[in-house]
Protein backbone atom coordinates (compact mmCIF):
# COMPACT_ATOMS: atom_id res chain seq x y z
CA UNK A 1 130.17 11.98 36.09
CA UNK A 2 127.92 12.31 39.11
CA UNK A 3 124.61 11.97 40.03
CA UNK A 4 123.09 14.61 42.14
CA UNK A 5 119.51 13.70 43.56
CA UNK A 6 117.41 15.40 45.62
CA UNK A 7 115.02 14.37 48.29
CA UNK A 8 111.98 13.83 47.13
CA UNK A 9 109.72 16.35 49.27
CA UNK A 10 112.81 18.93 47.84
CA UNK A 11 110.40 22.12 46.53
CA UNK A 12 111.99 23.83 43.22
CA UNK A 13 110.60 27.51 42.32
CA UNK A 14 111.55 30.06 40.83
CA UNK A 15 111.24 34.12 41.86
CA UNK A 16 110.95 37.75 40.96
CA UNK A 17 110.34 41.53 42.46
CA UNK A 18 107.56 44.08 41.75
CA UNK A 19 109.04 46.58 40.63
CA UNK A 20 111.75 44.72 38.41
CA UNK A 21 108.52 42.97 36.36
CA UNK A 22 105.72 44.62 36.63
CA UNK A 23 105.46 47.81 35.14
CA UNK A 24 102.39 49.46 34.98
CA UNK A 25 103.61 52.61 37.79
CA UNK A 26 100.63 54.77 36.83
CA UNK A 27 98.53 52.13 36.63
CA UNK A 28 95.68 50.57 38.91
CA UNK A 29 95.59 52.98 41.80
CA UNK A 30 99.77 52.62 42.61
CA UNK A 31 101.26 55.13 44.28
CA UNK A 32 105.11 56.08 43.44
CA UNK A 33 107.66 54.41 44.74
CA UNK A 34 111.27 55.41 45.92
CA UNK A 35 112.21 53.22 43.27
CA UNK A 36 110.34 55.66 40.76
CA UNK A 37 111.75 58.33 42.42
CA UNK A 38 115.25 56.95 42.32
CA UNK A 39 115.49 55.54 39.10
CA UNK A 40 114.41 59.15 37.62
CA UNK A 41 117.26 60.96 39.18
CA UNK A 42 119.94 61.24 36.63
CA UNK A 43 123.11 59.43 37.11
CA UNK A 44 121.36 56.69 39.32
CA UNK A 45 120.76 53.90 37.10
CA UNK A 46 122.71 52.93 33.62
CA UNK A 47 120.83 54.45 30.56
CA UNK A 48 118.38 56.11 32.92
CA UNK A 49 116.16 53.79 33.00
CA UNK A 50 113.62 53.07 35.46
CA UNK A 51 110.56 50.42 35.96
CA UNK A 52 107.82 52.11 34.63
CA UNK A 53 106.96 49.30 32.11
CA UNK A 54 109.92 46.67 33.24
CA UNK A 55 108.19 42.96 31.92
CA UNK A 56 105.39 44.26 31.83
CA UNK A 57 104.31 41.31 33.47
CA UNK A 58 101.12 43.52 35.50
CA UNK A 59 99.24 42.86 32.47
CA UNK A 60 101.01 39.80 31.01
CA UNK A 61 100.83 37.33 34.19
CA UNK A 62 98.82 34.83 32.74
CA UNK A 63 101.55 34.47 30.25
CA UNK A 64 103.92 33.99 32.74
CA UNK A 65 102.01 31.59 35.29
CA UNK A 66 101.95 29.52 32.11
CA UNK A 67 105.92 29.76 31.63
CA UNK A 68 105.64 28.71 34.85
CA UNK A 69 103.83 25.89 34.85
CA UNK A 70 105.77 24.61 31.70
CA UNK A 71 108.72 25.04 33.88
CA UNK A 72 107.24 22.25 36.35
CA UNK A 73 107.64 25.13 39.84
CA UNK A 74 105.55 24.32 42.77
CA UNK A 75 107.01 27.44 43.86
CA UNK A 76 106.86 30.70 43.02
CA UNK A 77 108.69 34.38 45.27
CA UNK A 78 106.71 37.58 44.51
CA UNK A 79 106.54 40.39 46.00
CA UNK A 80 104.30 43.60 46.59
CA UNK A 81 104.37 46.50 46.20
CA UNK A 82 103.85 48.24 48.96
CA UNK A 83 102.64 51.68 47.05
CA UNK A 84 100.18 49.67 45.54
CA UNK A 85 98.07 48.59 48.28
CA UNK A 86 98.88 51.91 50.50
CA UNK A 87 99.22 54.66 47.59
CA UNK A 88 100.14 57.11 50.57
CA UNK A 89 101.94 54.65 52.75
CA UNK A 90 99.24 54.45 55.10
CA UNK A 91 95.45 55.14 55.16
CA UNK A 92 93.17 53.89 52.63
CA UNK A 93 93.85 50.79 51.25
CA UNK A 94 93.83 50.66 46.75
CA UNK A 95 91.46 47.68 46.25
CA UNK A 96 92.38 47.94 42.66
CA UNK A 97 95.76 46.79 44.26
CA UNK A 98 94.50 43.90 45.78
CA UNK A 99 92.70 42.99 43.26
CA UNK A 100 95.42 42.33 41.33
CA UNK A 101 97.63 40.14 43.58
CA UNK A 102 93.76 37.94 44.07
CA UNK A 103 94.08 37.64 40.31
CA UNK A 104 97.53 37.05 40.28
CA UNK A 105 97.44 34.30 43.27
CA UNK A 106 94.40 32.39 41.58
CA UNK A 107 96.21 32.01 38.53
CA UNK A 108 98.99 30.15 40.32
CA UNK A 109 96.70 28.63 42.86
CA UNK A 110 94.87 27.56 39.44
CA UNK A 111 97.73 26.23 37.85
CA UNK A 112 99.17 23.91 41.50
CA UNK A 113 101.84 26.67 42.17
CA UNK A 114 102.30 27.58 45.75
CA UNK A 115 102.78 30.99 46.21
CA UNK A 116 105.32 32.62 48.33
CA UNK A 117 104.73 36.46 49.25
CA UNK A 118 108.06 39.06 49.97
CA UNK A 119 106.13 41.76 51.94
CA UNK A 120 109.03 44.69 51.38
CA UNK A 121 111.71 44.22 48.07
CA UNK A 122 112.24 47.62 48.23
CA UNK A 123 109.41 49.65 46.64
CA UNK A 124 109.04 51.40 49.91
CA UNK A 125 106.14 54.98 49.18
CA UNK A 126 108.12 57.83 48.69
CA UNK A 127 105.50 59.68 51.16
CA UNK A 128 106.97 57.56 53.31
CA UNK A 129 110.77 58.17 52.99
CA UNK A 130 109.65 62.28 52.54
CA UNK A 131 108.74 61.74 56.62
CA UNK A 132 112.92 59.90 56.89
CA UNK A 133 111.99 56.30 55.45
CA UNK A 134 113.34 52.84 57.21
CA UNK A 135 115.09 55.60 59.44
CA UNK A 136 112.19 57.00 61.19
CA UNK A 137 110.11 54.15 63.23
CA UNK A 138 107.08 55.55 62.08
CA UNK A 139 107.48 53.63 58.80
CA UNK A 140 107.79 50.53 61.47
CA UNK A 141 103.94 50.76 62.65
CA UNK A 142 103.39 51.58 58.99
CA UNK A 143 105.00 48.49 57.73
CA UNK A 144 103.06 46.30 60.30
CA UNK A 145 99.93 48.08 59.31
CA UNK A 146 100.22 47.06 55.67
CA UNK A 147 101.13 43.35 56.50
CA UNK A 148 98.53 42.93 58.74
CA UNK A 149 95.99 44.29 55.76
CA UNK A 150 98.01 41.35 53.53
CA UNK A 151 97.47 38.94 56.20
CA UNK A 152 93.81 39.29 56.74
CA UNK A 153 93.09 39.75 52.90
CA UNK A 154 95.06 36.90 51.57
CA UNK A 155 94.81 34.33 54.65
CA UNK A 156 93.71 30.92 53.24
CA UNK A 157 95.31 31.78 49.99
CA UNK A 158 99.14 32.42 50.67
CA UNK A 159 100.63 29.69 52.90
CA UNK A 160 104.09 31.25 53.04
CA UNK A 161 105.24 34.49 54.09
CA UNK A 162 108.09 36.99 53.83
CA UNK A 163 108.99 39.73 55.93
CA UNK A 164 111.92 41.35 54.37
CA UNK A 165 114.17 40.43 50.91
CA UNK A 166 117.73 41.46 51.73
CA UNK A 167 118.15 43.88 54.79
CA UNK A 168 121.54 44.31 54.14
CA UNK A 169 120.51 45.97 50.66
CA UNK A 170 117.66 47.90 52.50
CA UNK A 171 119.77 49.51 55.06
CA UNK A 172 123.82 49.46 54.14
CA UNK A 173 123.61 49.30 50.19
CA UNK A 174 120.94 51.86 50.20
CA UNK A 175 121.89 54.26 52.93
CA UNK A 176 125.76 53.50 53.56
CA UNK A 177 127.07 52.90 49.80
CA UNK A 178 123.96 54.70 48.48
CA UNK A 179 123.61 52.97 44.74
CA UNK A 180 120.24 51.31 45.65
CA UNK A 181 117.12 53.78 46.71
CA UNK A 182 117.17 55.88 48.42
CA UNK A 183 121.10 56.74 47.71
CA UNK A 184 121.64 57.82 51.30
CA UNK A 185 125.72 57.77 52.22
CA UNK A 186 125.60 57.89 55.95
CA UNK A 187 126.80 54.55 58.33
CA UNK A 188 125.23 55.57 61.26
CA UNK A 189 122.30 56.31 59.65
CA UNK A 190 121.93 52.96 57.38
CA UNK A 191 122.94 51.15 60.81
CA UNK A 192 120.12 52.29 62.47
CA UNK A 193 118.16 51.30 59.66
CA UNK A 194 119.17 48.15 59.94
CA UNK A 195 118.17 47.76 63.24
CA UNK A 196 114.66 49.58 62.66
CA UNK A 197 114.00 46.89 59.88
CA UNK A 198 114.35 44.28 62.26
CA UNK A 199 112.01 45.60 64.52
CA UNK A 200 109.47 45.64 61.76
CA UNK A 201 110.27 41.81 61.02
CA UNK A 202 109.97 41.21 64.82
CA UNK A 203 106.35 43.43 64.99
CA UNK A 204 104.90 41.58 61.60
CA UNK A 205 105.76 38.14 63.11
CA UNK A 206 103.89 38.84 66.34
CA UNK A 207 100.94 40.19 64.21
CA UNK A 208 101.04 36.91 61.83
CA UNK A 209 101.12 35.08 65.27
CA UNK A 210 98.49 37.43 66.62
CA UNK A 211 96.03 36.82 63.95
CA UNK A 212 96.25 32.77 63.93
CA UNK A 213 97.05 33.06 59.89
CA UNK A 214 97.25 29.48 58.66
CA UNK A 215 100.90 29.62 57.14
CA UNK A 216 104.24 30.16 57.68
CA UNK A 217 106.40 33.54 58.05
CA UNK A 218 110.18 33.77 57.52
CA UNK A 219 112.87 36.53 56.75
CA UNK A 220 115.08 36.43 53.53
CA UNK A 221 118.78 37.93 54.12
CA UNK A 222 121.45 37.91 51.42
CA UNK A 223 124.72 35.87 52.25
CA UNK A 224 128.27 36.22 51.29
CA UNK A 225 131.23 34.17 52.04
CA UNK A 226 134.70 35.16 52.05
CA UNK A 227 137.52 32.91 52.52
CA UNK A 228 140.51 33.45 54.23
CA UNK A 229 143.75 34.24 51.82
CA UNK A 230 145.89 32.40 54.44
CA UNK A 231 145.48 30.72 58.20
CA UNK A 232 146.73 34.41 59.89
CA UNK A 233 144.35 35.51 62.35
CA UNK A 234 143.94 39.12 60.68
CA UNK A 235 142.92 37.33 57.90
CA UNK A 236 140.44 35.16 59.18
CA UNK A 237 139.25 38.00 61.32
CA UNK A 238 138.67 40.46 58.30
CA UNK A 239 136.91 37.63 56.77
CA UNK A 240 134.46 37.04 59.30
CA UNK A 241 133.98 40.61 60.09
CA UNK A 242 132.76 40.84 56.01
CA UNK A 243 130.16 37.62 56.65
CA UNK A 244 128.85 38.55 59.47
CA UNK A 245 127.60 42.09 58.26
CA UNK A 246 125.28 39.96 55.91
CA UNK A 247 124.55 36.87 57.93
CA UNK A 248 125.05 37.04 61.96
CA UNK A 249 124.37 40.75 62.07
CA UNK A 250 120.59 40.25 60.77
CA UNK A 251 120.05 36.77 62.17
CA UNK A 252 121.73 36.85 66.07
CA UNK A 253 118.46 39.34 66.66
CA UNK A 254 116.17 37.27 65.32
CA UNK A 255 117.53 33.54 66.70
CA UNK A 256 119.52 34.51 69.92
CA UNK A 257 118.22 38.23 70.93
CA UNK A 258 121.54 39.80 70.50
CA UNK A 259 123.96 41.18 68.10
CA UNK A 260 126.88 40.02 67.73
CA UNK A 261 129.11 41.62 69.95
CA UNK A 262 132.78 41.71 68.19
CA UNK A 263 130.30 43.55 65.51
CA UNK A 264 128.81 46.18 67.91
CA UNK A 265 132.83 46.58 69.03
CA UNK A 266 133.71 46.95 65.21
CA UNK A 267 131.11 50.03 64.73
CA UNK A 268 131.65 51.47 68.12
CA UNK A 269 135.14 52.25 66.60
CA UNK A 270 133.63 53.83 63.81
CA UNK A 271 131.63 56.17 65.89
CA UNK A 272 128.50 54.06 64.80
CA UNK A 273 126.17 53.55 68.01
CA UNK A 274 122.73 51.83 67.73
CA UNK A 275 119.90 53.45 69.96
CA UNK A 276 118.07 50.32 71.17
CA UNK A 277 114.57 51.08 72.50
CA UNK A 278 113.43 49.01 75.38
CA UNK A 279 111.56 45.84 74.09
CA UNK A 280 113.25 45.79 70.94
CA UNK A 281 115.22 42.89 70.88
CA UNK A 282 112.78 40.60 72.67
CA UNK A 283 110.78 41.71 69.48
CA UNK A 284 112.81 41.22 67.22
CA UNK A 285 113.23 37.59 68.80
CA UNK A 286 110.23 36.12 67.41
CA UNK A 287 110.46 32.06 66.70
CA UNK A 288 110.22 32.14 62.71
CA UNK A 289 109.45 28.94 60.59
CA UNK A 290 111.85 29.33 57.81
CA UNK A 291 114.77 31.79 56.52
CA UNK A 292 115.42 32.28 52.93
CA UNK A 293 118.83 32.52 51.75
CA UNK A 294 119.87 34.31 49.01
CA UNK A 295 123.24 33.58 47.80
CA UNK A 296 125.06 34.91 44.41
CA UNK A 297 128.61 35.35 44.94
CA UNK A 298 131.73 34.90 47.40
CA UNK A 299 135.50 35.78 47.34
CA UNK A 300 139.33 35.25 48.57
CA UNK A 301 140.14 38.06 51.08
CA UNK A 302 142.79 39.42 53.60
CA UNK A 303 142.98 41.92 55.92
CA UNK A 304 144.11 45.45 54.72
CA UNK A 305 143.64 48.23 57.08
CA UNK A 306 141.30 50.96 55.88
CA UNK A 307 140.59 49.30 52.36
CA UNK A 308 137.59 49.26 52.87
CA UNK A 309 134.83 49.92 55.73
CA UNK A 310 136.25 46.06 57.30
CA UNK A 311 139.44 45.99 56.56
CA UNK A 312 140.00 43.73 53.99
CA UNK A 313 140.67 43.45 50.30
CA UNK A 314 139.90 41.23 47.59
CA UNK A 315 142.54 38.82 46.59
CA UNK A 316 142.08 38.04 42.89
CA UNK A 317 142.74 34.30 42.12
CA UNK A 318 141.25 35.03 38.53
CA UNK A 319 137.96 32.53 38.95
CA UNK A 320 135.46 32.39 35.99
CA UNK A 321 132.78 35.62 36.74
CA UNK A 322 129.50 36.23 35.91
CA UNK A 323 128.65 39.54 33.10
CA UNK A 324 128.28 41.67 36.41
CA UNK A 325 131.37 40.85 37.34
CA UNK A 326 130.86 38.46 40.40
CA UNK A 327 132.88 35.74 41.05
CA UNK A 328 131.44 32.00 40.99
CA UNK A 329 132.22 30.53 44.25
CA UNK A 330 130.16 27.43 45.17
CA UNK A 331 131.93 26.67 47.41
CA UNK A 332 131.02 29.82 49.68
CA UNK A 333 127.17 28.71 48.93
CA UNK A 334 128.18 25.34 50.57
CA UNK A 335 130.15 27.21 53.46
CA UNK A 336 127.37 29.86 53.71
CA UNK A 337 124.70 27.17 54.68
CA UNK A 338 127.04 25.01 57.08
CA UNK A 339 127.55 27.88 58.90
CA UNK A 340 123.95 28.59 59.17
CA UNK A 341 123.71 25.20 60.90
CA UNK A 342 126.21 25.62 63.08
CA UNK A 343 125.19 29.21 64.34
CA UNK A 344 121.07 28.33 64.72
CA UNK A 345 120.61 24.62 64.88
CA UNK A 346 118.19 23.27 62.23
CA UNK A 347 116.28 25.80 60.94
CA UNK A 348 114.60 24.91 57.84
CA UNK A 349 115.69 26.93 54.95
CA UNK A 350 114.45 28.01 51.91
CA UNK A 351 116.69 28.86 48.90
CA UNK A 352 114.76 32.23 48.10
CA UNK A 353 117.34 33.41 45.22
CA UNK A 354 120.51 32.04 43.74
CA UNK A 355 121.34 32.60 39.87
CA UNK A 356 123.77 34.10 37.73
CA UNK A 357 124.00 37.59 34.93
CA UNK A 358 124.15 35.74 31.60
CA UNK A 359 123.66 38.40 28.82
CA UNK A 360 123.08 36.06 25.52
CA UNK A 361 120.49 37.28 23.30
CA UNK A 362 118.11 35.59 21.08
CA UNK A 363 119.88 33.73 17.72
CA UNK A 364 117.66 31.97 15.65
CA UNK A 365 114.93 31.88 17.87
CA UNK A 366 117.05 30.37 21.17
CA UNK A 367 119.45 31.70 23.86
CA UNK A 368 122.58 29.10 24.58
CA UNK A 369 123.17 30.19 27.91
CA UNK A 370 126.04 27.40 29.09
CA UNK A 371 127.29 29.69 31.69
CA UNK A 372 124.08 29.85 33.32
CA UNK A 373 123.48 26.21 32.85
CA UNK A 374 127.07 25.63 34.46
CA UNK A 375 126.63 28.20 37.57
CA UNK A 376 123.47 26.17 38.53
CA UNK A 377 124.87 23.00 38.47
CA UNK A 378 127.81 24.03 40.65
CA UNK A 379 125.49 25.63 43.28
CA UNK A 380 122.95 22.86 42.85
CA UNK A 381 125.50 20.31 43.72
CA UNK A 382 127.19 23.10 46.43
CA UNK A 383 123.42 22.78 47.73
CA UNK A 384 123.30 18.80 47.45
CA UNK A 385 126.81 18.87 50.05
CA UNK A 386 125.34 21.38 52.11
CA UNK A 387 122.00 18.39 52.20
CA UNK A 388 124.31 15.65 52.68
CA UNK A 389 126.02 17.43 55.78
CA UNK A 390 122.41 17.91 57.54
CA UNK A 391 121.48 21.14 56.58
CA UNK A 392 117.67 21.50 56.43
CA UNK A 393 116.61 22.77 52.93
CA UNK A 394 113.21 22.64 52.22
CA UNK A 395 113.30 24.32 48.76
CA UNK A 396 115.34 25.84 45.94
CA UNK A 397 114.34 29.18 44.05
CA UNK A 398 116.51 30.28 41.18
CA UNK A 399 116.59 34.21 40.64
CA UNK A 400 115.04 35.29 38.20
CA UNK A 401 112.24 33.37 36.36
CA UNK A 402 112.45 35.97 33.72
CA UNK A 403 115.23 38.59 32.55
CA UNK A 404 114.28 42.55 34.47
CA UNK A 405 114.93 45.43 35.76
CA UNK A 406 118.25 44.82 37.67
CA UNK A 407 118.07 47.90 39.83
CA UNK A 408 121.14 50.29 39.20
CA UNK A 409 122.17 48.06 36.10
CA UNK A 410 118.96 48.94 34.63
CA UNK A 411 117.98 46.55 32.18
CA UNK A 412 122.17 45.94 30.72
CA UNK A 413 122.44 42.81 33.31
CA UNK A 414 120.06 39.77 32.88
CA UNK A 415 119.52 37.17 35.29
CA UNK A 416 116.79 35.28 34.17
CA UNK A 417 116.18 31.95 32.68
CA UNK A 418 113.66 33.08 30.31
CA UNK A 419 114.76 36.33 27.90
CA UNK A 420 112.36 39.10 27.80
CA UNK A 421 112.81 41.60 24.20
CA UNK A 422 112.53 45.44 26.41
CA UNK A 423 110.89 46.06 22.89
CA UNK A 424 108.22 44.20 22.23
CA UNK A 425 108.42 42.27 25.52
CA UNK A 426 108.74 38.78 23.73
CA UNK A 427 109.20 36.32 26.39
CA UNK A 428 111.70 33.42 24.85
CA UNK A 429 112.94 30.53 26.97
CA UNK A 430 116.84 30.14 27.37
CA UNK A 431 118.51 27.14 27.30
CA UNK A 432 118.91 26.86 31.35
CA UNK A 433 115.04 26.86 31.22
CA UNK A 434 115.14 23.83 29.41
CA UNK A 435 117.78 22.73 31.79
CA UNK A 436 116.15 23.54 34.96
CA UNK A 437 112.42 21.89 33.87
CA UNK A 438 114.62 18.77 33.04
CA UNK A 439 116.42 19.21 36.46
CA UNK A 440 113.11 20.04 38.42
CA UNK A 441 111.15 16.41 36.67
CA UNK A 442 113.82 14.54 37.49
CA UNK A 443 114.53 15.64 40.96
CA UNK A 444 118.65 14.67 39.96
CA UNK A 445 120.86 15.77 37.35
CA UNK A 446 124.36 14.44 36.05
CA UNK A 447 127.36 16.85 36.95
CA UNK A 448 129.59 16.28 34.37
């Protein structure tokens, strides 16, 4: 066996969404969502269900700050929703809406947990997408206008800051592939999305700068890794091509100014052109204090023309897979963050979500969740190499401090490390919870 420390200034946390925990869509002045609108649309999400009560956890937060603090986090991701401190997108500002996040952030501020605030996972006003959504820069100024609200209201209170969750899944999920909100199906259009989002990142980051808040502000993209099937250039080509969508694609713009070019090539062939506006990039090119990662899931690949919007195809070397279906591939975690290094220097990063679908239920009052237990410690010690070679990692968050609303999967696909009943919204602590608060005292576990 091994032992796998940590340093000790290493911050361990744990995260969740809005809209996948906190229910109460009618409640407190919110206005609706795309997510509302989305999830309501037959066919969109498995069973049909939708966030309307989710966790709960809009009236229950208490409960769960005190999970928390049982758990031993100095750390904990939110987010906000965005309807519920603009109803209409813009305008008046709901101060039932803040109200809520003030209670919410002096229970963990009560309790020693450091909160750290997503400003967009998704629940973008539907008045908003009605006017053309991320696609129309409209929703830019809008974006900035609501941040700079958060800024002001919650200086002092909120140390750390995040832009974006995932602007992959904001623009190309949602708007290319179309099984996230809005369900859009158009490339050039979730392109330009893409870039639009980055402008708002770019805007928000001048305004945080702008307004001397005492904190930091970052950007949280989702990572992939694929490795090459062999040492053929196609291979290793396709391969890249699949990366960089996630990783260079939405951080070039922000640390060099530029996109990467052999990308912009790639979607030129496609008939996919972004319209730059002058300024942009020097915008978007804002120094930031941290990144997030979020990291699930990698594969084996090799090229294959028109297989798929790349050119590659999955080469299936039967690993071990999640109960969504996603391969466990530490290794790509480990690759992932070296490559983050290499591209942008020593940027401090922040783990913002990495955990695995585990569906065990409750049996005689616990939830054996080995596989869960077993994906952390691989990533944990994928995250430990990735330490020992330099990289700069300032924290770890596991997704999801409590089972939710997993978006399309509706509530069939759990992720978190404590079980929530959808019935009576029971909150029971798995055996990786257990595992983790051991993990998180220690600062080291033994890889076995």
């Amino acid at each position: 066996m091994t032992i796998i420390e940590f340093p000790k200034d290493m911050k361990w946390g744990a995260a969740t969404a809005s809209y996948q925990i906190e229910g109460a869509v009618n409640e407190g002045g919110r206005g609706v969502s795309i997510w509302d609108t989305f999830s309501k649309t037959p066919g969109n999400v498995v069973n049909g269900d939708n966030g309307d009560v989710a966790c709960d956890s809009y009236h229950r937060y208490k409960e769960d700050v005190q999970i928390m603090k049982e758990l031993g986090i100095k750390v904990y991701r939110f987010s906000v929703a965005w309807p519920r401190i603009f109803p209409n997108g813009t305008g008046e500002v709901n101060k039932e809406g803040l109200e809520y996040y003030h209670n919410l952030i002096d229970e963990l501020l009560a309790n020693d947990i450091e909160p750290m605030c997503t400003l967009y996972h998704w629940d973008l006003p539907q008045i908003l997408q009605d006017k053309g959504g991320w696609g129309n820069r409209e929703t830019i100024d809008a974006f900035v206008a609501y941040a700079e609200v958060m800024f002001k209201e919650f200086s002092g209170k909120i140390k750390q800051w995040i832009t974006l969750n995932e602007p992959w899944c904001i623009s190309f999920l949602s708007n290319y592939i179309g099984v996230h909100a809005p369900g859009n199906k158009d490339l050039q259009l979730a392109t330009q999305i893409s870039h639009h989002l980055l402008v708002a990142h770019g805007k928000t980051v001048q305004k945080f700068r702008d307004l001397n808040v005492d904190g930091e502000i970052g950007i949280a993209p989702n990572t992939t890794w694929l490795e090459p099937y062999s040492n053929r250039q196609q291979d290793i080509d396709a391969c890249n091509r699949e990366i960089a969508w996630y990783l260079e694609w939405f951080m070039d713009p922000v640390f060099k100014g530029s996109y990467p070019q052999f990308m912009l090539d790639w979607f030129a062939n496609k008939g996919v052109h972004l319209e730059i506006e002058d300024g942009d990039m020097e915008v978007i090119h804002q120094p930031i204090d941290f990144i997030g990662i979020n990291y699930y899931t990698g594969h084996v690949a090799r090229y294959k023309e028109n297989e798929s919007l790349l050119d590659w195809e999955l080469v299936e070397l039967n690993y071990e897979r999640t109960d969504i279906g996603w391969p466990i591939f530490p290794e790509g975690f480990y690759k992932v963050l070296c490559r983050i290094k290499d591209n942008y220097g020593d940027v401090p990063i922040y783990i913002t979500e990495n955990g695995s679908c585990y569906n065990n239920e409750v049996e005689n009052g616990r939830v054996k969740d080995v596989g869960r237990i077993s994906y952390l410690e691989q990533h944990l010690t994928a995250l430990h190499r990735a330490i020992s070679s330099g990289v700069n990692i300032k924290g770890y968050l596991t997704w999801s401090l409590m089972d939710n609303f997993e978006w399309a999967e509706g509530y069939t696909m759990r992720f978190g490390i404590v079980h929530v009943n959808y019935r009576t919204l029971e909150r029971t602590k798995k055996d990786s919870y257990y595992w983790f608060k051991q993990t998180i005292a220690n600062n080291w576990f033994e890889n076995k």
